[in-house]
Protein backbone atom coordinates (compact mmCIF):
# COMPACT_ATOMS: atom_id res chain seq x y z
CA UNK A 1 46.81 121.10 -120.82
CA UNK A 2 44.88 122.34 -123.88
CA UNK A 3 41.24 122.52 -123.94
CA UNK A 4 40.63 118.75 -126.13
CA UNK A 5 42.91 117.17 -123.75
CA UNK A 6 40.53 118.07 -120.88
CA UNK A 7 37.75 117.62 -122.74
CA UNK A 8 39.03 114.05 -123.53
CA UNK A 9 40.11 113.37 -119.35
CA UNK A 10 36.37 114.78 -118.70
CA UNK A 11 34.82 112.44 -120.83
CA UNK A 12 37.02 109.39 -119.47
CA UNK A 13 36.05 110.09 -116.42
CA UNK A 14 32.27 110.56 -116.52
CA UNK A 15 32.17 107.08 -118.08
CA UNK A 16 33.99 105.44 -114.98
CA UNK A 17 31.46 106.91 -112.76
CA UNK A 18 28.40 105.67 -114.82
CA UNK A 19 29.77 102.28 -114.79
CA UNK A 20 29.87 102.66 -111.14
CA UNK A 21 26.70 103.44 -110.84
CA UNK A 22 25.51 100.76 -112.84
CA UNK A 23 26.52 98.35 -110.63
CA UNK A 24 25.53 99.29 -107.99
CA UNK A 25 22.48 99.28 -109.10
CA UNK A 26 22.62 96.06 -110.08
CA UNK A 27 23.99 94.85 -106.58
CA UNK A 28 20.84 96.70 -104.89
CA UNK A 29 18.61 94.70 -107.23
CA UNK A 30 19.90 91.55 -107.31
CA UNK A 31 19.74 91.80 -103.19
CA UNK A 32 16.12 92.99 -103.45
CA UNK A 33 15.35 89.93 -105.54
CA UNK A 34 16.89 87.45 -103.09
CA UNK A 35 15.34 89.19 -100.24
CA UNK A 36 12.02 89.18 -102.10
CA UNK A 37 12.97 85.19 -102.75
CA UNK A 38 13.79 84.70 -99.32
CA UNK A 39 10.69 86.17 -97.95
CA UNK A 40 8.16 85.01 -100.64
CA UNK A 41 9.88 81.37 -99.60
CA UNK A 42 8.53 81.56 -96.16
CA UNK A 43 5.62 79.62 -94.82
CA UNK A 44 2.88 80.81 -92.89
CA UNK A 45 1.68 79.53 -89.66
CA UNK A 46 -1.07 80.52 -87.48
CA UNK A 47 -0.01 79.33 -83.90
CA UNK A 48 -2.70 79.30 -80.53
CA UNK A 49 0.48 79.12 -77.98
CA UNK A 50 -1.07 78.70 -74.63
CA UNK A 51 -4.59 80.61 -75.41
CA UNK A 52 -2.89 83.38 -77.39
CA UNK A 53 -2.61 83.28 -81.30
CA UNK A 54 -0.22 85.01 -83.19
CA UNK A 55 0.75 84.59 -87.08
CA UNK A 56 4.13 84.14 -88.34
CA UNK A 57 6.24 83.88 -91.19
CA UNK A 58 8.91 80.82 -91.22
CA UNK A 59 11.77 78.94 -92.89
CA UNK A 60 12.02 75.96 -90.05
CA UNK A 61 10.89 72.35 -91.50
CA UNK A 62 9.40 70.98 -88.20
CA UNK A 63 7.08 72.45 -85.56
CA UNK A 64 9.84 71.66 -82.70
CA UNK A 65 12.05 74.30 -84.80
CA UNK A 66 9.50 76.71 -84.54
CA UNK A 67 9.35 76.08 -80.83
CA UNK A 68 12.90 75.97 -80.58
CA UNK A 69 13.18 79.96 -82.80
CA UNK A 70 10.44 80.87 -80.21
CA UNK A 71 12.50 80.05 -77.78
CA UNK A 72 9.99 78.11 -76.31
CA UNK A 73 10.52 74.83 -74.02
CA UNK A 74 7.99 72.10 -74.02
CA UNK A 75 7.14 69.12 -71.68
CA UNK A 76 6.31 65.57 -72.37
CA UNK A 77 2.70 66.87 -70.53
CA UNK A 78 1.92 69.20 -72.55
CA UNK A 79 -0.61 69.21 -75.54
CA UNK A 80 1.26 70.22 -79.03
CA UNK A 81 -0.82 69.74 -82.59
CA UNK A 82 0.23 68.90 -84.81
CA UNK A 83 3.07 66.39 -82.86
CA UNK A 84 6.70 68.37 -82.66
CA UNK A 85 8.00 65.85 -85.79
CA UNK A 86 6.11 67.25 -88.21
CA UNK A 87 7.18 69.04 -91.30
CA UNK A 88 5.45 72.34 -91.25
CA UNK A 89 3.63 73.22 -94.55
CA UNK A 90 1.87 76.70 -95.46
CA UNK A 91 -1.09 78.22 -93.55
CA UNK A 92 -0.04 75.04 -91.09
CA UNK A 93 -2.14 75.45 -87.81
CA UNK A 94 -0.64 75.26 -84.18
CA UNK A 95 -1.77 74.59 -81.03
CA UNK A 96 0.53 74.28 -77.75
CA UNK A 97 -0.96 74.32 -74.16
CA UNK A 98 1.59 74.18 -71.49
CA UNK A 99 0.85 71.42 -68.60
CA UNK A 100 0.13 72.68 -65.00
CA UNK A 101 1.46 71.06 -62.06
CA UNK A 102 -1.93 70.51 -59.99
CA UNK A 103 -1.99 68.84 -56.29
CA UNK A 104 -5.01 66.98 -56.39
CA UNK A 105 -6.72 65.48 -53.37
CA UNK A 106 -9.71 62.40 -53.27
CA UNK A 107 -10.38 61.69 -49.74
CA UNK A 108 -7.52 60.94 -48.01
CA UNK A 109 -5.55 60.87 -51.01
CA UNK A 110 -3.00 62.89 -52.38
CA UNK A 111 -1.21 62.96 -55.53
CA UNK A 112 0.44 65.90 -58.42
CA UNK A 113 -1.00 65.33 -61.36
CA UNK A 114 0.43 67.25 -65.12
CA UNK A 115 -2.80 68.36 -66.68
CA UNK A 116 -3.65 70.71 -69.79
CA UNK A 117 -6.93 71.30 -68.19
CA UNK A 118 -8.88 74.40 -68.21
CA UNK A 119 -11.54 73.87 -65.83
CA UNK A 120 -11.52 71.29 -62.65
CA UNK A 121 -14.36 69.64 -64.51
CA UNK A 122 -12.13 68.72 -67.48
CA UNK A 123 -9.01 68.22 -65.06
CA UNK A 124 -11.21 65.35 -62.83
CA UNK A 125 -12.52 63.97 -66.42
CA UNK A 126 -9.16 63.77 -67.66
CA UNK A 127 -8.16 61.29 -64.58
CA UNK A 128 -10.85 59.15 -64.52
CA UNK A 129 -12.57 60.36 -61.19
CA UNK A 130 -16.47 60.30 -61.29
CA UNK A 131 -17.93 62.79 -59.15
CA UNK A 132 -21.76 62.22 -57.26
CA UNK A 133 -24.50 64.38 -57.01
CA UNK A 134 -23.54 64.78 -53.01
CA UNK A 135 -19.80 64.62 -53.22
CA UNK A 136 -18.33 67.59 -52.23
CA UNK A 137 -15.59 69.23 -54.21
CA UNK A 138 -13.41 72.26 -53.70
CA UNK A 139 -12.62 74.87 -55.85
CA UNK A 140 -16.12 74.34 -58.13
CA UNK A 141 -16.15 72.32 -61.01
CA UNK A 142 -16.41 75.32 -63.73
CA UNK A 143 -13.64 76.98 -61.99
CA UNK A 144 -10.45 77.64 -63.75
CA UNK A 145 -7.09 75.35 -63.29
CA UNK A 146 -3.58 77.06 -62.88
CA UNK A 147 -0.32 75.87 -61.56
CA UNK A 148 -0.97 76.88 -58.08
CA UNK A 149 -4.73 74.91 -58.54
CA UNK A 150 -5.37 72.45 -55.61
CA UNK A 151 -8.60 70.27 -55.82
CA UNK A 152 -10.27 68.33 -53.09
CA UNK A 153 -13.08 66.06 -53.63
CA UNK A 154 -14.87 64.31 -50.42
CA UNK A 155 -17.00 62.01 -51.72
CA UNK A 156 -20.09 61.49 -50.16
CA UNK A 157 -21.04 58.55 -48.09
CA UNK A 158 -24.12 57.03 -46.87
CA UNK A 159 -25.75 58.14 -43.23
CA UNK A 160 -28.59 57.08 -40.96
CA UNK A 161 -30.45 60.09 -39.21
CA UNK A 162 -32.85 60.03 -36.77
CA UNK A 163 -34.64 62.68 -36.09
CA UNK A 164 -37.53 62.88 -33.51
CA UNK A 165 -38.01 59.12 -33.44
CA UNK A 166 -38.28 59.52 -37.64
CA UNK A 167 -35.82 57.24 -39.27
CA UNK A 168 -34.39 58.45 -43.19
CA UNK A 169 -31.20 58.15 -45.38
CA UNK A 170 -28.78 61.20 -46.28
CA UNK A 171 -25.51 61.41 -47.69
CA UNK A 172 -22.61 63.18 -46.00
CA UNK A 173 -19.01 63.53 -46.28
CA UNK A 174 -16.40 63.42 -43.79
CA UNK A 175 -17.90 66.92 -41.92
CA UNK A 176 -18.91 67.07 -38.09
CA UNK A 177 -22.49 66.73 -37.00
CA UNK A 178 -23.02 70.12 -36.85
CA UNK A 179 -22.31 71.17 -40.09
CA UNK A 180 -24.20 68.03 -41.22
CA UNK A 181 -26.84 69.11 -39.79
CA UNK A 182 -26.75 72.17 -41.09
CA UNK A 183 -26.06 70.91 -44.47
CA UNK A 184 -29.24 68.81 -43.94
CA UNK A 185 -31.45 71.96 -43.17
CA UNK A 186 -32.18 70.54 -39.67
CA UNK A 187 -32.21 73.31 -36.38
CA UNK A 188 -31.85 72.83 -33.44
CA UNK A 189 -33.92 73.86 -30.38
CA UNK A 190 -32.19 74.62 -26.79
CA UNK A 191 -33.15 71.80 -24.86
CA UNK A 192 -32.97 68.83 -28.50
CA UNK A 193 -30.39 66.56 -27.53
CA UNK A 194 -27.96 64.99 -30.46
CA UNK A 195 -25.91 61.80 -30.49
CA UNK A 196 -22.62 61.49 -31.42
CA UNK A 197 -22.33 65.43 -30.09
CA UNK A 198 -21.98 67.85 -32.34
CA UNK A 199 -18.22 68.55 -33.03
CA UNK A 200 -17.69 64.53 -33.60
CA UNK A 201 -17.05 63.53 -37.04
CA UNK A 202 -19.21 61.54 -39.16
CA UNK A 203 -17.77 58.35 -40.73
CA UNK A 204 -18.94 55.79 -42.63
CA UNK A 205 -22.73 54.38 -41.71
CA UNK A 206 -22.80 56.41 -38.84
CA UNK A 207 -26.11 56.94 -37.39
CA UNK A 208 -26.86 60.54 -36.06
CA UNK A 209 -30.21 60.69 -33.25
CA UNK A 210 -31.83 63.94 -33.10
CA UNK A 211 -33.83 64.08 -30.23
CA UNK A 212 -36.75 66.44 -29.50
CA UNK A 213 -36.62 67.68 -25.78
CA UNK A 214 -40.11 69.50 -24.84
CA UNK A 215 -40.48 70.79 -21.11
CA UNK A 216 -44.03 71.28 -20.60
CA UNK A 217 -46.36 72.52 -18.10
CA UNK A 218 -49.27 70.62 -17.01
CA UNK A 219 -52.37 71.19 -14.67
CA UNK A 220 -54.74 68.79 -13.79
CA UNK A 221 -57.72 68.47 -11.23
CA UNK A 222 -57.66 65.00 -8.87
CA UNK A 223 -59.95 63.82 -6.57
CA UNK A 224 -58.63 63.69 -2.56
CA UNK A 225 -59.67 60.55 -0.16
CA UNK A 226 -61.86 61.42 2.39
CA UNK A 227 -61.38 59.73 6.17
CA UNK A 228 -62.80 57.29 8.07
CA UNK A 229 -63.73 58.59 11.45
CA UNK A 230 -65.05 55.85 14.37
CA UNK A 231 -67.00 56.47 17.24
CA UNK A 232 -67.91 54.69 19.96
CA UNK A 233 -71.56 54.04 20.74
CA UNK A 234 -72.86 52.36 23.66
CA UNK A 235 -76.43 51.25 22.30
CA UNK A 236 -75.17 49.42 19.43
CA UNK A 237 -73.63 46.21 20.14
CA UNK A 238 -70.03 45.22 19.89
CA UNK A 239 -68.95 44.11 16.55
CA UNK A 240 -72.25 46.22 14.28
CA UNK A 241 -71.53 49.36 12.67
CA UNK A 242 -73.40 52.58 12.01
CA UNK A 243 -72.77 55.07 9.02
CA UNK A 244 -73.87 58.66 10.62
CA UNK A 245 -72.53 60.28 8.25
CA UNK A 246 -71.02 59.54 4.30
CA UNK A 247 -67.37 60.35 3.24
CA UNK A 248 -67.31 62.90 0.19
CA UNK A 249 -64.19 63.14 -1.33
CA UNK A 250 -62.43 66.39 -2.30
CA UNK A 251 -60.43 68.33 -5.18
CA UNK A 252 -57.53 69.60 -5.42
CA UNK A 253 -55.19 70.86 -8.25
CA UNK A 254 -51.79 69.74 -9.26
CA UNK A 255 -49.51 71.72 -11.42
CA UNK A 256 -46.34 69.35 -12.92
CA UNK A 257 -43.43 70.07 -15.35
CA UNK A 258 -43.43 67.02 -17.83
CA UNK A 259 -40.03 66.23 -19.97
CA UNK A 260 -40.98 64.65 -23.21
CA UNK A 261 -39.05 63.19 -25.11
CA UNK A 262 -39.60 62.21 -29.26
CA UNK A 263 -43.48 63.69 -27.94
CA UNK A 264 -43.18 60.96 -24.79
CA UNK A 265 -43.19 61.58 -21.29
CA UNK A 266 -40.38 60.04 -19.51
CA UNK A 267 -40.54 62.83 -16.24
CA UNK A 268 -43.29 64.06 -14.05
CA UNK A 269 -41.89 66.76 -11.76
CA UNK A 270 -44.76 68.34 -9.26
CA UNK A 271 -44.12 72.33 -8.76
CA UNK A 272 -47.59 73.03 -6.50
CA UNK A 273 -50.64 71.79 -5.61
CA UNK A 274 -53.85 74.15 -4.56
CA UNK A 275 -57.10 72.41 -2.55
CA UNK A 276 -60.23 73.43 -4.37
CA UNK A 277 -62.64 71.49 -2.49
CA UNK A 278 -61.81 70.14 1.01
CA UNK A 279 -63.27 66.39 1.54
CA UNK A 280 -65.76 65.31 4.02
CA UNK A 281 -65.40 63.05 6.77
CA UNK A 282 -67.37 59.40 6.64
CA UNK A 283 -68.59 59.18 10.58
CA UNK A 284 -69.10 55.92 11.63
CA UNK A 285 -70.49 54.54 15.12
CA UNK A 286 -69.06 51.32 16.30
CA UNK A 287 -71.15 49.64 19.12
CA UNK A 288 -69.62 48.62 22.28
CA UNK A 289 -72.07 47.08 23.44
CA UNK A 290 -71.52 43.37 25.09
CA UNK A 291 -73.52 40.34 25.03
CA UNK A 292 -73.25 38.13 28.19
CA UNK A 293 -74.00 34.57 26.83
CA UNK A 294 -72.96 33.06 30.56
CA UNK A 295 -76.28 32.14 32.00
CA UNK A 296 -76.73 31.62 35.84
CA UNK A 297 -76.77 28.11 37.13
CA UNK A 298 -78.79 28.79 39.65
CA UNK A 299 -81.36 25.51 41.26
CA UNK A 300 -84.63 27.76 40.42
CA UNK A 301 -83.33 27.95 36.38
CA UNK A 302 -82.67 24.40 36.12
CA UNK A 303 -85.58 23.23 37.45
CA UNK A 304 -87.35 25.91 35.25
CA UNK A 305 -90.83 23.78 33.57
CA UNK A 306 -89.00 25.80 30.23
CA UNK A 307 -86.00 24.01 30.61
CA UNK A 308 -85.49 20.60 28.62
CA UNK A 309 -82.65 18.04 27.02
CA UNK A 310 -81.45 16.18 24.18
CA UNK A 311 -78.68 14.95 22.44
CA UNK A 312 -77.14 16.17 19.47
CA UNK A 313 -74.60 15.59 17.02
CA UNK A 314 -72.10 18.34 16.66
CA UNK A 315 -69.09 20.03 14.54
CA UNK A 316 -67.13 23.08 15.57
CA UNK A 317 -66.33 25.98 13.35
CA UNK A 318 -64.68 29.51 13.30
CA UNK A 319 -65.29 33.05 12.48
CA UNK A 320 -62.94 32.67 9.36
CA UNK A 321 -64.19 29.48 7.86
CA UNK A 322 -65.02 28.54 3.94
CA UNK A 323 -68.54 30.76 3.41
CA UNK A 324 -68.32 32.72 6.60
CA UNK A 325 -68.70 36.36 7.07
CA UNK A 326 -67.36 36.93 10.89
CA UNK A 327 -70.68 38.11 11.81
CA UNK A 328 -73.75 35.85 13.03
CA UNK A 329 -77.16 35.48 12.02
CA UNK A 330 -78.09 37.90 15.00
CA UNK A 331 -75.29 40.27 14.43
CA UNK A 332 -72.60 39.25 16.83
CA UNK A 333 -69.29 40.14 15.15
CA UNK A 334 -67.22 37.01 16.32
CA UNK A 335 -64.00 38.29 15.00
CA UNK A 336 -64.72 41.61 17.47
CA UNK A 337 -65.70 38.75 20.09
CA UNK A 338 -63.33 35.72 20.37
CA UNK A 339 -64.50 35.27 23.59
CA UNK A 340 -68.19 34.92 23.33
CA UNK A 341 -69.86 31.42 23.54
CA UNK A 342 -72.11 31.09 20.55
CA UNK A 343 -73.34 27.81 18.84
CA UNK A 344 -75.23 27.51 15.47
CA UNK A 345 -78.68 26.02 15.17
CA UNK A 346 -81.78 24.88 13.75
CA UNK A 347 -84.10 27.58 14.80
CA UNK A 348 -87.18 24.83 14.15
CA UNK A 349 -85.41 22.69 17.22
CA UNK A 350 -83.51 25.19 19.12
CA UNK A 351 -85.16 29.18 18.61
CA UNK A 352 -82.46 32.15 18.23
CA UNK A 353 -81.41 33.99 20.83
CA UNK A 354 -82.51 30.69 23.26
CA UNK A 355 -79.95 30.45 26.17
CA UNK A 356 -78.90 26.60 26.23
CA UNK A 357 -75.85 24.31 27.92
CA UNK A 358 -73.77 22.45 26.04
CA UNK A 359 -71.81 19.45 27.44
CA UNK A 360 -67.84 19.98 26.83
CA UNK A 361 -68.68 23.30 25.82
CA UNK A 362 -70.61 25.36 28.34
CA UNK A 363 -73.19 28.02 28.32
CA UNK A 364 -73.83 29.60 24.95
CA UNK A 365 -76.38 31.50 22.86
CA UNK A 366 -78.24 30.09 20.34
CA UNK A 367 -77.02 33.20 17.85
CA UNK A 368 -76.14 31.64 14.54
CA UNK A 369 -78.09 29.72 11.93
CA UNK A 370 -75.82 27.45 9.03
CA UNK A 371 -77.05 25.63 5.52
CA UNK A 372 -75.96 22.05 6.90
CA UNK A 373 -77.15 22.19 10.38
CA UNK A 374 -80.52 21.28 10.39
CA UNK A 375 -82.79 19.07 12.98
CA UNK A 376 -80.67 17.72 16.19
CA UNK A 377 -77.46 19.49 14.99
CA UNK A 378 -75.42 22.13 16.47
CA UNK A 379 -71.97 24.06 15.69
CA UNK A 380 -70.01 25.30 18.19
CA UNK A 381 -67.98 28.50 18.06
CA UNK A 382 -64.24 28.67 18.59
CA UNK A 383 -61.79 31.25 18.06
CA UNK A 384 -58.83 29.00 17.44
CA UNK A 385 -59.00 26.44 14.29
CA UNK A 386 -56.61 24.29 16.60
CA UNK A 387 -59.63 24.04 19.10
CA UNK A 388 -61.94 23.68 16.21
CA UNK A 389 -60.23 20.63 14.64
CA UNK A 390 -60.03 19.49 18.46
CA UNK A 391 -63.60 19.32 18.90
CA UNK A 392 -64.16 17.29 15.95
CA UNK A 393 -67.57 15.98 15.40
CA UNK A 394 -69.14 14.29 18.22
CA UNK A 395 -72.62 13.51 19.86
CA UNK A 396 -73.74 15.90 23.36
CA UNK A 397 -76.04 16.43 25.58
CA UNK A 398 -77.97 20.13 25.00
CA UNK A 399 -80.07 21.65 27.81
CA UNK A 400 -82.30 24.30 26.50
CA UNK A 401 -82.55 26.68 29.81
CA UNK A 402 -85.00 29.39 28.55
């Protein structure tokens, strides 16, 4: 091959090549312009997906194609905004929460509720339930909800307490008395008594008694009877009395352990007693001596120039009678003497002390005096009523013997 011949293939061939290139070059730009088309086609969208944002780039037409290029599953529970049907435009904004399964608990009911909820605040909001100043609820209200979240609210309820006798109004839930005490700022002391007891649980209107137990000691200072001592004494007669000596009485001390309840007694225990001052005796004489009132019938008395006779109207009475003290005018104690003869008189007709004979009765002493016996009346001494009312009232002869 001569030289133009190669000069001619040389040329053919370089020409080839640059057509090559060519289009290849415009295959790499026509792909870079589609690419830039398809990018500069997408829209942007700023999505919040459960509390973390992120930006993208997209071609889908709804928000559930998003979702669904996320790979992202949704429930009929959760919160989505804009709704899943709708056509996403550019710089679109999106917010999905996921729901949480939460057990949630309101007394003595129990339920699973589907909530979006970030705090149990919002969560109890969300379904309606009103919480009271003294309700109690469990975890706290500004505490954060998650799927394994479970919320109890007790809800407080009115109770009566009654502490040392002091009646007031508190609020408890269903918690024993001990804790509701507790709760209530209220201590107790060893010996305080509480009713229901302690580990019962408080219901509804319940009524909780506190009561204050106080064991005391008390010492106190009381007086001690003195006795009454008799003696016998021969120159006093039967029936009178004689105070020797006076009674004084004595001291002594008694220490006691008092219960009190509510600040009341309602136990006296004694634990000793001590004498501090012994008591004196009262001494009294008692006479024993005895008045004969028989008087001798003997001829030289009754035809004594002192003796002398009459008639009388007469009524009978006892040593017990309406107004009567026992004892007589001349100190004869005819309750001492149911024996003695003794008649009542006028001393102006018959004098005290005069021996006299009374028909139906016998010998007597004139020894008692009496506001309704005056002139020619008499009263006659019995022991018995039944021999009283027998004697009646009834006229008699009286012989006056000294």
């Amino acid at each position: 091959m001569d030289t133009k011949s190669m000069k001619n293939l040389f040329s053919k061939s370089m020409s080839n090549s640059k057509w090559a290139i060519v289009t290849a070059s415009i295959v790499v730009f026509m792909a870079a312009v589609g690419f830039l088309f398809y990018e500069g086609s997408k829209k942007t969208v700023a999505l919040t997906l459960d509390g973390k944002e992120k930006e993208i780039r997209t071609h889908a037409n709804t928000i559930q194609d998003i979702l669904q290029d996320l790979e992202i599953s949704t429930h009929s529970q959760d919160y989505l905004y804009p709704s899943a049907g709708t056509e996403v435009t550019n710089n679109m904004k999106v917010v999905w929460e996921p729901a949480k399964q939460v057990e949630l608990t309101v007394g003595d009911k129990k339920k699973t509720v589907w909530t979006t909820a970030s705090t149990v605040k919002e969560l109890l909001r969300e379904n309606k339930i009103e919480v009271g100043e003294h309700d109690k609820i469990k975890p706290g209200l500004n505490e954060q909800v998650n799927g394994e979240t479970k919320i109890h609210v007790e809800p407080a309820f009115p109770v009566k307490i009654v502490e040392g006798g002091k009646e007031s109004k508190a609020w408890s839930t269903s918690t024993t008395v001990a804790d509701f005490l507790k709760q209530q700022g209220i201590t107790l002391d060893k010996q305080d008594r509480v009713e229901p007891a302690l580990d019962k649980v408080i219901n509804v209107n319940d009524v909780v008694n506190v009561v204050r137990v106080e064991k005391v000691t008390d010492v106190v200072e009381e007086p001690m009877a003195f006795k009454v001592v008799t003696k016998k004494d021969s120159d006093l007669t039967k029936g009178n009395e004689k105070v020797v000596q006076e009674g004084e009485k004595g001291l002594k001390e008694m220490k006691y352990e008092i219960i009190k309840e509510n600040g009341k007694e309602v136990s006296r225990k004694l634990l000793s007693e001590r004498v501090i001052k012994d008591s004196t005796d009262k001494i009294v004489n008692v006479g024993t001596k005895t008045i004969v009132a028989q008087v001798s019938r003997g001829s030289s008395q009754e035809s004594s120039s002192d003796e002398r006779e009459f008639y009388v109207s007469s009524t009978a009475y006892t040593a017990s009678c309406n107004g009567c003290s026992g004892v007589t005018t001349t100190g004869i104690n005819l309750k001492a003497n149911p024996g003695v003869k003794v008649i009542a008189v006028d001393p102006s007709v018959i004098p005290l002390g005069s021996k006299v004979y009374v028909e139906g009765y016998g010998y007597a002493v004139a020894a008692d005096t009496g506001g309704a016996i005056r002139g020619n009346k008499i009263d006659v001494f019995f022991s018995s009523k039944t021999d009283a009312y027998s004697w009646g009232r009834k006229s008699v002869k009286v012989k006056i013997l000294n």
